[in-house]
C-alpha atoms as a PDB file:
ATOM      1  CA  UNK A   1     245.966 136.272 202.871  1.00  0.00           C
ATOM      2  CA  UNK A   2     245.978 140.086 203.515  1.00  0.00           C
ATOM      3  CA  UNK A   3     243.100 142.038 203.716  1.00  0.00           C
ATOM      4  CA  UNK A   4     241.413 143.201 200.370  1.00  0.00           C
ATOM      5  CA  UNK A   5     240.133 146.746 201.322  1.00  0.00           C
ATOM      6  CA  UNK A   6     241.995 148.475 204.643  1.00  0.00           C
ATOM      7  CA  UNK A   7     240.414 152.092 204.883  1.00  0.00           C
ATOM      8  CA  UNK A   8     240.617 153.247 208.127  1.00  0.00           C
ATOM      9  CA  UNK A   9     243.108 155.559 208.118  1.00  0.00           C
ATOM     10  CA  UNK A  10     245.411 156.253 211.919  1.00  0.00           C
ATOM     11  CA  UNK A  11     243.993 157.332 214.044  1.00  0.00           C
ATOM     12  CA  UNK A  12     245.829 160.166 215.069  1.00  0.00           C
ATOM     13  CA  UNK A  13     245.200 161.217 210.624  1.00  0.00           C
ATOM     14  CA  UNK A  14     241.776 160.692 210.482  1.00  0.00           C
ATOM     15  CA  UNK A  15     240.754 163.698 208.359  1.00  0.00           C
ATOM     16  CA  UNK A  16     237.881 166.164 209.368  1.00  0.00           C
ATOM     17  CA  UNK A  17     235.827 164.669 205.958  1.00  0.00           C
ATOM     18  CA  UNK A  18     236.647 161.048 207.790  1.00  0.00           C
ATOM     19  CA  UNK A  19     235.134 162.025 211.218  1.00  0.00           C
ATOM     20  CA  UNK A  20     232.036 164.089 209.912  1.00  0.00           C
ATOM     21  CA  UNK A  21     231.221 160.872 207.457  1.00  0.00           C
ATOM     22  CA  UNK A  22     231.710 158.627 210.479  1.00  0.00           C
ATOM     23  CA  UNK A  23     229.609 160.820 212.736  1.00  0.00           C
ATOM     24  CA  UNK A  24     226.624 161.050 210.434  1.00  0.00           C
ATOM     25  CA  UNK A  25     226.830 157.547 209.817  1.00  0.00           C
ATOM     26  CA  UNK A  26     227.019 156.636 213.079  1.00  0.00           C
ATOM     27  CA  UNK A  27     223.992 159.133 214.289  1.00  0.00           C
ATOM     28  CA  UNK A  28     221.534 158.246 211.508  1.00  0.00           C
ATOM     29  CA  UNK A  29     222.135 154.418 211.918  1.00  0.00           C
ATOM     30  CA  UNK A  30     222.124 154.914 215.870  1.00  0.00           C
ATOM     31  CA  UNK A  31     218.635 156.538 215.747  1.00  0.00           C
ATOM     32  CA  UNK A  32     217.581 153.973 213.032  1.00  0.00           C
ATOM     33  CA  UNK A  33     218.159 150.981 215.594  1.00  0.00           C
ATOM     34  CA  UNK A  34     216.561 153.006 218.742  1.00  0.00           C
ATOM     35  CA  UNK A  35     213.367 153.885 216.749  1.00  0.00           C
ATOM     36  CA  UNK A  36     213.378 150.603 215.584  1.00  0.00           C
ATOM     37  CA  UNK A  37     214.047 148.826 219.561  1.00  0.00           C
ATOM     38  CA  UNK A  38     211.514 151.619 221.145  1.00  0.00           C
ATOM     39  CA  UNK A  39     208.828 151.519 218.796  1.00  0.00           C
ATOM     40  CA  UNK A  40     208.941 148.372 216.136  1.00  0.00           C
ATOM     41  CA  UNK A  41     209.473 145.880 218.744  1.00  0.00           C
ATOM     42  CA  UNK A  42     209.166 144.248 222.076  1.00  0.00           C
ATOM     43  CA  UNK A  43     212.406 144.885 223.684  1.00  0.00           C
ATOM     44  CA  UNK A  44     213.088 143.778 227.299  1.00  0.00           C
ATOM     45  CA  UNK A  45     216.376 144.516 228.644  1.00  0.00           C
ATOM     46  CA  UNK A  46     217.241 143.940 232.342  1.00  0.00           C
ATOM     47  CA  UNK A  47     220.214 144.980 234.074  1.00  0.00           C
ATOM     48  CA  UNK A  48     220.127 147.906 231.676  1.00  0.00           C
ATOM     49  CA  UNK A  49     221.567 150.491 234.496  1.00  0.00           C
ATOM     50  CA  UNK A  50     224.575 148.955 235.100  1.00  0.00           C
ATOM     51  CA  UNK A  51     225.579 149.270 231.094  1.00  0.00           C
ATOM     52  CA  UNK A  52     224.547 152.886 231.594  1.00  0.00           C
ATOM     53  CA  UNK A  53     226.841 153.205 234.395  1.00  0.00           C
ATOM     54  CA  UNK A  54     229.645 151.445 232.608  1.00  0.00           C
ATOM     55  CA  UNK A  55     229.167 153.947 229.589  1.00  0.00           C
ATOM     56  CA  UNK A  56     228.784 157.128 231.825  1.00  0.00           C
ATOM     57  CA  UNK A  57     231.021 156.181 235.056  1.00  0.00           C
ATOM     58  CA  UNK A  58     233.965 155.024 233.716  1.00  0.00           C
ATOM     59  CA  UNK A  59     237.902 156.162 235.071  1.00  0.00           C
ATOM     60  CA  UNK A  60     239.360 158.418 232.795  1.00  0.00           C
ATOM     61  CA  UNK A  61     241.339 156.207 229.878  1.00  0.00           C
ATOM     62  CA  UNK A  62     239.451 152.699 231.514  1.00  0.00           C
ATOM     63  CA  UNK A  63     237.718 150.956 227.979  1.00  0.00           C
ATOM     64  CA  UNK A  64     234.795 149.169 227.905  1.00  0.00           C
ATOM     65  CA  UNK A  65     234.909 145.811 226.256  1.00  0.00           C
ATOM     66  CA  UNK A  66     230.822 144.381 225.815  1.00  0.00           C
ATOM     67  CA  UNK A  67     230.632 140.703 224.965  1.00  0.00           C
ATOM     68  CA  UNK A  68     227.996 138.830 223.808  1.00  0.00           C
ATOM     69  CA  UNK A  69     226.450 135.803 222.022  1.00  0.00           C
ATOM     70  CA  UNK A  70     225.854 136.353 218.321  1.00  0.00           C
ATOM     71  CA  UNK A  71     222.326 134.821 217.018  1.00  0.00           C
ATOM     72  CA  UNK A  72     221.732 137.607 214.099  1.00  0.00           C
ATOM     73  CA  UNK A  73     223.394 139.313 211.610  1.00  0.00           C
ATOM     74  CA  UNK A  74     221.642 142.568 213.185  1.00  0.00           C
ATOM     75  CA  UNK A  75     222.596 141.646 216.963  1.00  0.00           C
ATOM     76  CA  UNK A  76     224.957 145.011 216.391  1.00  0.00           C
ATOM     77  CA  UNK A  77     223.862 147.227 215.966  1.00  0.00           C
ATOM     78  CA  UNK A  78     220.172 147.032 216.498  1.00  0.00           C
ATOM     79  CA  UNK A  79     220.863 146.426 220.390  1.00  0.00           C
ATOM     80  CA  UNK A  80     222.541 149.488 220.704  1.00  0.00           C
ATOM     81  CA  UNK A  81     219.327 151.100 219.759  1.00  0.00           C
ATOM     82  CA  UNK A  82     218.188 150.762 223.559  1.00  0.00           C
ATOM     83  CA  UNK A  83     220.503 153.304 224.757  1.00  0.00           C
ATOM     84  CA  UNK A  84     219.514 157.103 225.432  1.00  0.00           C
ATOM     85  CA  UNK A  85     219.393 159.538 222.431  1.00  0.00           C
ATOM     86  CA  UNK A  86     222.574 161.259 224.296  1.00  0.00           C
ATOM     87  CA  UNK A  87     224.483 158.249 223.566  1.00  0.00           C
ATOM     88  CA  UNK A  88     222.927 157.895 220.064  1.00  0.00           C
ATOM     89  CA  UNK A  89     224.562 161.147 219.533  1.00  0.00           C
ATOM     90  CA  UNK A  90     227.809 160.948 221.214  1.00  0.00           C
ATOM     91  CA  UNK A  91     229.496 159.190 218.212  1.00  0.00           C
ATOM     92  CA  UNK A  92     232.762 159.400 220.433  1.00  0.00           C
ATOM     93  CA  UNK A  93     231.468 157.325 222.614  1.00  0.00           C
ATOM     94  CA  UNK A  94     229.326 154.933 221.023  1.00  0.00           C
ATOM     95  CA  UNK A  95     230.715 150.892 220.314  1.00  0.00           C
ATOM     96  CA  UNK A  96     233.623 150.072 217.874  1.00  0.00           C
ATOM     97  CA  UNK A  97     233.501 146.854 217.016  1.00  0.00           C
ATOM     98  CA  UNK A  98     234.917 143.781 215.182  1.00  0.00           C
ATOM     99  CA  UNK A  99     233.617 142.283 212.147  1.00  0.00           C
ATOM    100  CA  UNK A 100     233.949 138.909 209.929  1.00  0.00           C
ATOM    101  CA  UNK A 101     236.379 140.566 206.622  1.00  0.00           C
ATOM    102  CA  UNK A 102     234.765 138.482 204.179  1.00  0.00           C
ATOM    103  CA  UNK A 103     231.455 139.711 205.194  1.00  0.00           C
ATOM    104  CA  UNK A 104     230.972 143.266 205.737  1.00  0.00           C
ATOM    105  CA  UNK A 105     234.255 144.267 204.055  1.00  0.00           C
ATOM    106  CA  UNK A 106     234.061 142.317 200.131  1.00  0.00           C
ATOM    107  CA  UNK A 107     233.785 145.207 198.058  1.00  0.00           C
ATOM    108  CA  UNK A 108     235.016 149.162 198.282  1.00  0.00           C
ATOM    109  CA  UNK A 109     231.536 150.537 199.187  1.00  0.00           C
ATOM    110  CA  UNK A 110     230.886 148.105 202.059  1.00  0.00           C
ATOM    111  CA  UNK A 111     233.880 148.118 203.302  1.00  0.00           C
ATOM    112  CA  UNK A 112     233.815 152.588 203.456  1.00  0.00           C
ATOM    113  CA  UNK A 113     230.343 151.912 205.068  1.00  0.00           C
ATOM    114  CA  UNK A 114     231.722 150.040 207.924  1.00  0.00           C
ATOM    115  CA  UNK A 115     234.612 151.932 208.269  1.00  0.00           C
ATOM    116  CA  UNK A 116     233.037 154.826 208.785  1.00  0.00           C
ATOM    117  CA  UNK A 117     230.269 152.943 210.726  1.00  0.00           C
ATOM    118  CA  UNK A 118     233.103 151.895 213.280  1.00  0.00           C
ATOM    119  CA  UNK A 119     233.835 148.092 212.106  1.00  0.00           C
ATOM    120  CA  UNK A 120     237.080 147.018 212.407  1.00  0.00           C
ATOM    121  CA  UNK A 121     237.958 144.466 209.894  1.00  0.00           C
ATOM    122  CA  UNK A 122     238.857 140.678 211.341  1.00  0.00           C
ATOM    123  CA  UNK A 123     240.394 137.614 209.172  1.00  0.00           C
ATOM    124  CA  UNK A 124     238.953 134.527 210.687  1.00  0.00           C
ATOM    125  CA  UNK A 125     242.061 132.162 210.869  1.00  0.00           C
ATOM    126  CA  UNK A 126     244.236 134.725 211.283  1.00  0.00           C
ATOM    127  CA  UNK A 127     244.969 134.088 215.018  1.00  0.00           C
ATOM    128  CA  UNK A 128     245.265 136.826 217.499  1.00  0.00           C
ATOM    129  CA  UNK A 129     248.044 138.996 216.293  1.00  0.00           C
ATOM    130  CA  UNK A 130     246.875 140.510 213.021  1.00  0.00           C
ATOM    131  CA  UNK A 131     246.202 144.295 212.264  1.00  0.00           C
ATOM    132  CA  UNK A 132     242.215 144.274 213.001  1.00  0.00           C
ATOM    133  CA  UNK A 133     243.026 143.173 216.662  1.00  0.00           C
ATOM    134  CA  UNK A 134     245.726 145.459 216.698  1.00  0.00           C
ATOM    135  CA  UNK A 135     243.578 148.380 215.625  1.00  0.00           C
ATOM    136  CA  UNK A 136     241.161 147.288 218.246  1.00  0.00           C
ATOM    137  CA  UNK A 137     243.633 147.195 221.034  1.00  0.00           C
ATOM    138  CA  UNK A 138     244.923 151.118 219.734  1.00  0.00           C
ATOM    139  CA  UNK A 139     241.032 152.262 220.646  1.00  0.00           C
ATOM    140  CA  UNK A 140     240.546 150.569 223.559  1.00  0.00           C
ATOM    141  CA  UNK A 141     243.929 152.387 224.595  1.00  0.00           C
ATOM    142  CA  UNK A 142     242.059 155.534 223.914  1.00  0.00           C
ATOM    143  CA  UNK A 143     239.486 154.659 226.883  1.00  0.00           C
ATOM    144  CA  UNK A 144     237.203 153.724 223.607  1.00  0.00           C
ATOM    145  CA  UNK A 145     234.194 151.074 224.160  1.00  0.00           C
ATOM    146  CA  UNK A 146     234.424 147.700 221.744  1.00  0.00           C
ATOM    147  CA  UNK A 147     232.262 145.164 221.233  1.00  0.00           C
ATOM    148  CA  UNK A 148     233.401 141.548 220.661  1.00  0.00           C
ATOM    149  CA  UNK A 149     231.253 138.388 219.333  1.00  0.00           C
ATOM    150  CA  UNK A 150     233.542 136.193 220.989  1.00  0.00           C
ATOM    151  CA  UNK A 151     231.799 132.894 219.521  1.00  0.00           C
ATOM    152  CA  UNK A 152     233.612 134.112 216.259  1.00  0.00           C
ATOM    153  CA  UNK A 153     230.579 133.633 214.279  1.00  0.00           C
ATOM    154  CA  UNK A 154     226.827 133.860 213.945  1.00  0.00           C
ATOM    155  CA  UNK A 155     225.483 131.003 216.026  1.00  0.00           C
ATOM    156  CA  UNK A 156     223.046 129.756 213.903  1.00  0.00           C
ATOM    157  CA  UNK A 157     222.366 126.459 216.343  1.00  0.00           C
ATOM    158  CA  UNK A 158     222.281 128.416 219.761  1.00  0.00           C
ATOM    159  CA  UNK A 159     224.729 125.480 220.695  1.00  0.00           C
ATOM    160  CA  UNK A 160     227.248 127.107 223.579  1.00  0.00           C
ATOM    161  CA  UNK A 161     230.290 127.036 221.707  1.00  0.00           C
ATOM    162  CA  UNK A 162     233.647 127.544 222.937  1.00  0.00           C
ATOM    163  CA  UNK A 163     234.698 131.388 222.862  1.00  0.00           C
ATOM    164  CA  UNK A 164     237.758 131.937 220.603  1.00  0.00           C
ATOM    165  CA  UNK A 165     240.913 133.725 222.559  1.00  0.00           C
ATOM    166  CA  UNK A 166     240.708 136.996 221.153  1.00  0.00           C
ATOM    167  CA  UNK A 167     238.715 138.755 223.401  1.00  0.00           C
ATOM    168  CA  UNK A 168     241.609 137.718 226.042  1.00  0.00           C
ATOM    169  CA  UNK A 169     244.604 139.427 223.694  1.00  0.00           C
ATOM    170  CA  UNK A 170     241.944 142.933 223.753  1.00  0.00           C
ATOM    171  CA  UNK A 171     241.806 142.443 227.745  1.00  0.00           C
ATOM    172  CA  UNK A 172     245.290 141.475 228.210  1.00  0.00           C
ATOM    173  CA  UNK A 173     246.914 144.468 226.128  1.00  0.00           C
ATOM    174  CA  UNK A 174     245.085 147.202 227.642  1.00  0.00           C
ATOM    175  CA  UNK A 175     247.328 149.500 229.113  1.00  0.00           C
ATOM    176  CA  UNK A 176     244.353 150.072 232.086  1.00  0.00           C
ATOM    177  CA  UNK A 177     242.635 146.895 232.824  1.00  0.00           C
ATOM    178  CA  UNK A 178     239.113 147.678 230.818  1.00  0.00           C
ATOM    179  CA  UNK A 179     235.655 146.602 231.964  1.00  0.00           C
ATOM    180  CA  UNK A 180     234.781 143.669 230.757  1.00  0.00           C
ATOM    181  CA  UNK A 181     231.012 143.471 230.312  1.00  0.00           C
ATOM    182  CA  UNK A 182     229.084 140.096 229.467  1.00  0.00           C
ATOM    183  CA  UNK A 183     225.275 139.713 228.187  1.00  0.00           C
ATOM    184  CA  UNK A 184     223.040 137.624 226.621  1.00  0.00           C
ATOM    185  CA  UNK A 185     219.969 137.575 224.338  1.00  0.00           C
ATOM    186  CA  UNK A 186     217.023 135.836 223.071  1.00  0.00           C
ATOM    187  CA  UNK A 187     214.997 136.598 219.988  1.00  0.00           C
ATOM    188  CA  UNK A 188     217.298 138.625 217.709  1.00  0.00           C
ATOM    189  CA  UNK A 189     216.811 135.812 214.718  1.00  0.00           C
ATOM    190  CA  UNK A 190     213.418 136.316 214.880  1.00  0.00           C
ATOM    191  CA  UNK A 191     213.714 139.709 213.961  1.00  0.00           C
ATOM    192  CA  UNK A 192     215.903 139.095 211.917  1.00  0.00           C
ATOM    193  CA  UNK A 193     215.942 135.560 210.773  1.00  0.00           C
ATOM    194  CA  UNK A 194     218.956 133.872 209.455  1.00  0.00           C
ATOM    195  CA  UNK A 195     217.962 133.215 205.612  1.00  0.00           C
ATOM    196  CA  UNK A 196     216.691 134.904 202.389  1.00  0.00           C
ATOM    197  CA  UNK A 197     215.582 137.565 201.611  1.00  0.00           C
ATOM    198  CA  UNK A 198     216.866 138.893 205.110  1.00  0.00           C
ATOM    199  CA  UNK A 199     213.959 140.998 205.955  1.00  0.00           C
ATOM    200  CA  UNK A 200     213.521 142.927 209.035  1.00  0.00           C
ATOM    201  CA  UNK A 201     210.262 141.949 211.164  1.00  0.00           C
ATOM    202  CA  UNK A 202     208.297 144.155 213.537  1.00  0.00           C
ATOM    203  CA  UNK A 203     206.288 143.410 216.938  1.00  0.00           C
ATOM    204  CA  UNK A 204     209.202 140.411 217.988  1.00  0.00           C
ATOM    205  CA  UNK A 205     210.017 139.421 221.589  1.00  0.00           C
ATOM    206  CA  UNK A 206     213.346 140.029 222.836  1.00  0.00           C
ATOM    207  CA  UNK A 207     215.280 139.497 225.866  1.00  0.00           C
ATOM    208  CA  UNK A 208     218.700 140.906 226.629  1.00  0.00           C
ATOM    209  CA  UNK A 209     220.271 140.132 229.850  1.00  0.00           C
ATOM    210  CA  UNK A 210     222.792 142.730 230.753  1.00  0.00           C
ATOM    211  CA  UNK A 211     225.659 140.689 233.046  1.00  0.00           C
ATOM    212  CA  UNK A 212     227.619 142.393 236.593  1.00  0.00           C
ATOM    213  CA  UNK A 213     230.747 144.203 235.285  1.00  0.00           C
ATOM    214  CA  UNK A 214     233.912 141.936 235.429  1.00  0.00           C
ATOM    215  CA  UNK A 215     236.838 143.721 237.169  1.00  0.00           C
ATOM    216  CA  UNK A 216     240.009 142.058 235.990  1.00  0.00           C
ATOM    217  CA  UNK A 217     242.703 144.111 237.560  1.00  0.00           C
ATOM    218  CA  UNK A 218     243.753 141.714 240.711  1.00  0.00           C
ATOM    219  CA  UNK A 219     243.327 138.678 238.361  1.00  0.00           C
ATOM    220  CA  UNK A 220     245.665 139.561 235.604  1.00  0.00           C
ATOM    221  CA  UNK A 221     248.102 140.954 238.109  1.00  0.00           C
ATOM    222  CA  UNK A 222     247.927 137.577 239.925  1.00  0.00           C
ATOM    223  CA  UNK A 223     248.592 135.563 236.175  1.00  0.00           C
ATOM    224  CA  UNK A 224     251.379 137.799 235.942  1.00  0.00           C
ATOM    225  CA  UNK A 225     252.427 137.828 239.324  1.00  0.00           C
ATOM    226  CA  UNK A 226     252.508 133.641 238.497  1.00  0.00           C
ATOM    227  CA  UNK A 227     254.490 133.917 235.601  1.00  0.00           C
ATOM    228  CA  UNK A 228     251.968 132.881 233.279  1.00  0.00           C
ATOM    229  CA  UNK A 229     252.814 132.908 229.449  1.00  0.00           C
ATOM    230  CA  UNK A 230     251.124 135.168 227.438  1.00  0.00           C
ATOM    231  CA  UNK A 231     248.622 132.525 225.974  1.00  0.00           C
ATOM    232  CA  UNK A 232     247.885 130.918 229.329  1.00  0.00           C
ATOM    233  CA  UNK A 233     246.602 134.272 230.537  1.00  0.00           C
ATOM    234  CA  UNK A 234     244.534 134.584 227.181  1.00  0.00           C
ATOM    235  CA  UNK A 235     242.611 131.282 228.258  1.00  0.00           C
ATOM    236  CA  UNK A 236     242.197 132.322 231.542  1.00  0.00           C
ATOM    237  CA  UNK A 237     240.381 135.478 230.927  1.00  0.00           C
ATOM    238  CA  UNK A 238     238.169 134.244 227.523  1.00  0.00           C
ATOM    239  CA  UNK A 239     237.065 130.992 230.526  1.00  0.00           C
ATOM    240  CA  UNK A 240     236.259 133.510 232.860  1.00  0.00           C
ATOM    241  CA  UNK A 241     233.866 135.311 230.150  1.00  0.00           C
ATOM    242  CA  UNK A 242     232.671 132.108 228.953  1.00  0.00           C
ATOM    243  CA  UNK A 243     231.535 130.678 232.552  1.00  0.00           C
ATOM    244  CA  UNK A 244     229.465 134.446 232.878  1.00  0.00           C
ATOM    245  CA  UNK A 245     228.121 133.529 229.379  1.00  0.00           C
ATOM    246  CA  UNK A 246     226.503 129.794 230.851  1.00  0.00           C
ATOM    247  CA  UNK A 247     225.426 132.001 233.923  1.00  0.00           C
ATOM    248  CA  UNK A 248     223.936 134.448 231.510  1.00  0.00           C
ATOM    249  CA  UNK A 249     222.388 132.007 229.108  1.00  0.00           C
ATOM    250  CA  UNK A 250     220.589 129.942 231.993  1.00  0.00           C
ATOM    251  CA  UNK A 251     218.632 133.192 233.448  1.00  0.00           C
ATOM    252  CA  UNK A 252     217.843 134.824 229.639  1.00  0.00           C
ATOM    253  CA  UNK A 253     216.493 131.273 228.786  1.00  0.00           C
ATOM    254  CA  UNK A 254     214.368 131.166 231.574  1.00  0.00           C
ATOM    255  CA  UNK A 255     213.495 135.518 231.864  1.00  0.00           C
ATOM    256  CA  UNK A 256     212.392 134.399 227.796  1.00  0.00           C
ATOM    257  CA  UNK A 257     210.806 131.281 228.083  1.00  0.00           C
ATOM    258  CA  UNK A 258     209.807 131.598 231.555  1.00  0.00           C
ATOM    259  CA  UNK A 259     210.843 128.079 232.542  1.00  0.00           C
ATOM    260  CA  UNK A 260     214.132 126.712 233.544  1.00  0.00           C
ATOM    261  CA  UNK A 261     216.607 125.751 230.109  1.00  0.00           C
ATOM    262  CA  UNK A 262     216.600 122.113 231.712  1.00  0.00           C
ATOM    263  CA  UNK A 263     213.205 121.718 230.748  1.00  0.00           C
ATOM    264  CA  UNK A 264     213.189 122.667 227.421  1.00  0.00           C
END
């Protein structure tokens, strides 16, 4: 099964129309989210210079590849609201990122909304190798940033699941090894909460733990240096990410809660 509604046109053809839609989409919904995450609501982010310095700081061509736990259906792009106006308004810069087909791409008019918005259509199922991933891998080629919900799905238990290999393809088929930058949060369903009528609430709590950067380089040269298969070295990386997300997890849970996750 193919997709239903493909608009993005190459991305060496995008037409001046295409890029001033996506820019005004992605400035009014940018400053949506930051007035929202500055003024509507308790939002406590620590480590947050470090994901200013991978934004900023980067080597020319290097992508950025942010991965996180998905609790909401408004974890992006309401957490992007916590970044300064100049990113806001650098719609060059700001996050592609992937997103479930069947969800935000079911009709013509939502799928031209997250087009434009910067969504790149995925086909859970569809393995690794399908033309949303490779789409993904042609930005982050670009020295473009990409965010990844490497759980696959909106965890509506909070249970750590096991992180699905894609994210390891993205890293792996960079042409410069990106950085690879993990984090974690607490209280995004409560803003938004996971059932009808899917109504945003003001005044919540939340925590978002910003990880270190992960610098891949020496590691995928020494999987390749090993002669490891293409697969094996997808594992390896998507592990590597999921043993920062436990790390990660452990100190939001207890920055949140203030008490150890053990105890609760």
């Amino acid at each position: 099964m193919g997709f239903k509604y493909w608009l993005h046109p190459k991305t060496n053809a995008r037409s001046r129309t295409w890029k001033l839609s996506s820019r005004i989409v992605m400035s009014m919904l940018g400053a949506t989210c930051k007035i929202f995450t500055d003024f509507l609501s308790n939002f406590n982010v620590h480590n947050k210079e470090v994901f200013i310095a991978a934004m900023d700081r980067r080597k020319p061509g290097q992508a950025l590849i942010t991965v996180g736990n998905h609790h909401s259906c408004l974890d992006d792009p309401l957490m992007w609201g916590v970044l300064r106006w100049d990113h806001i308004f650098n719609t060059t810069g700001i996050r592609w990122a992937l997103a479930a087909d069947n969800m935000c791409f079911s009709n013509k008019w939502n799928s031209l909304f997250f087009s434009v918005g910067q969504g790149i259509p995925i086909i859970r199922g569809q393995g690794v190798f399908q033309k949303g991933m490779d789409y993904a891998v042609e930005q982050l080629n670009l020295g473009h940033w990409v965010h990844v919900f490497p759980e696959g799905q909106v965890n509506m238990t909070h249970e750590f699941m096991r992180l699905k290999w894609g994210v390891g393809r993205l890293i792996a088929d960079c042409k410069i090894t990106p950085i690879v930058l993990p984090m974690w949060h607490i209280g995004m369903e409560s803003l938004l909460p996971n059932r009808h009528p899917y109504i945003p609430r003001i005044g919540k709590r939340i925590t978002w733990v910003i990880g270190e950067p992960m610098e891949l380089h020496d590691i995928l040269q020494g999987l390749r240096n090993a002669r490891k298969n293409p697969m094996e070295i997808r594992k390896h990386l998507t592990d590597l990410i999921e043993d920062q997300f436990r790390i990660l997890k452990a100190r939001t849970e207890k920055l949140h809660y203030g008490i150890n996750s053990s105890e609760r």
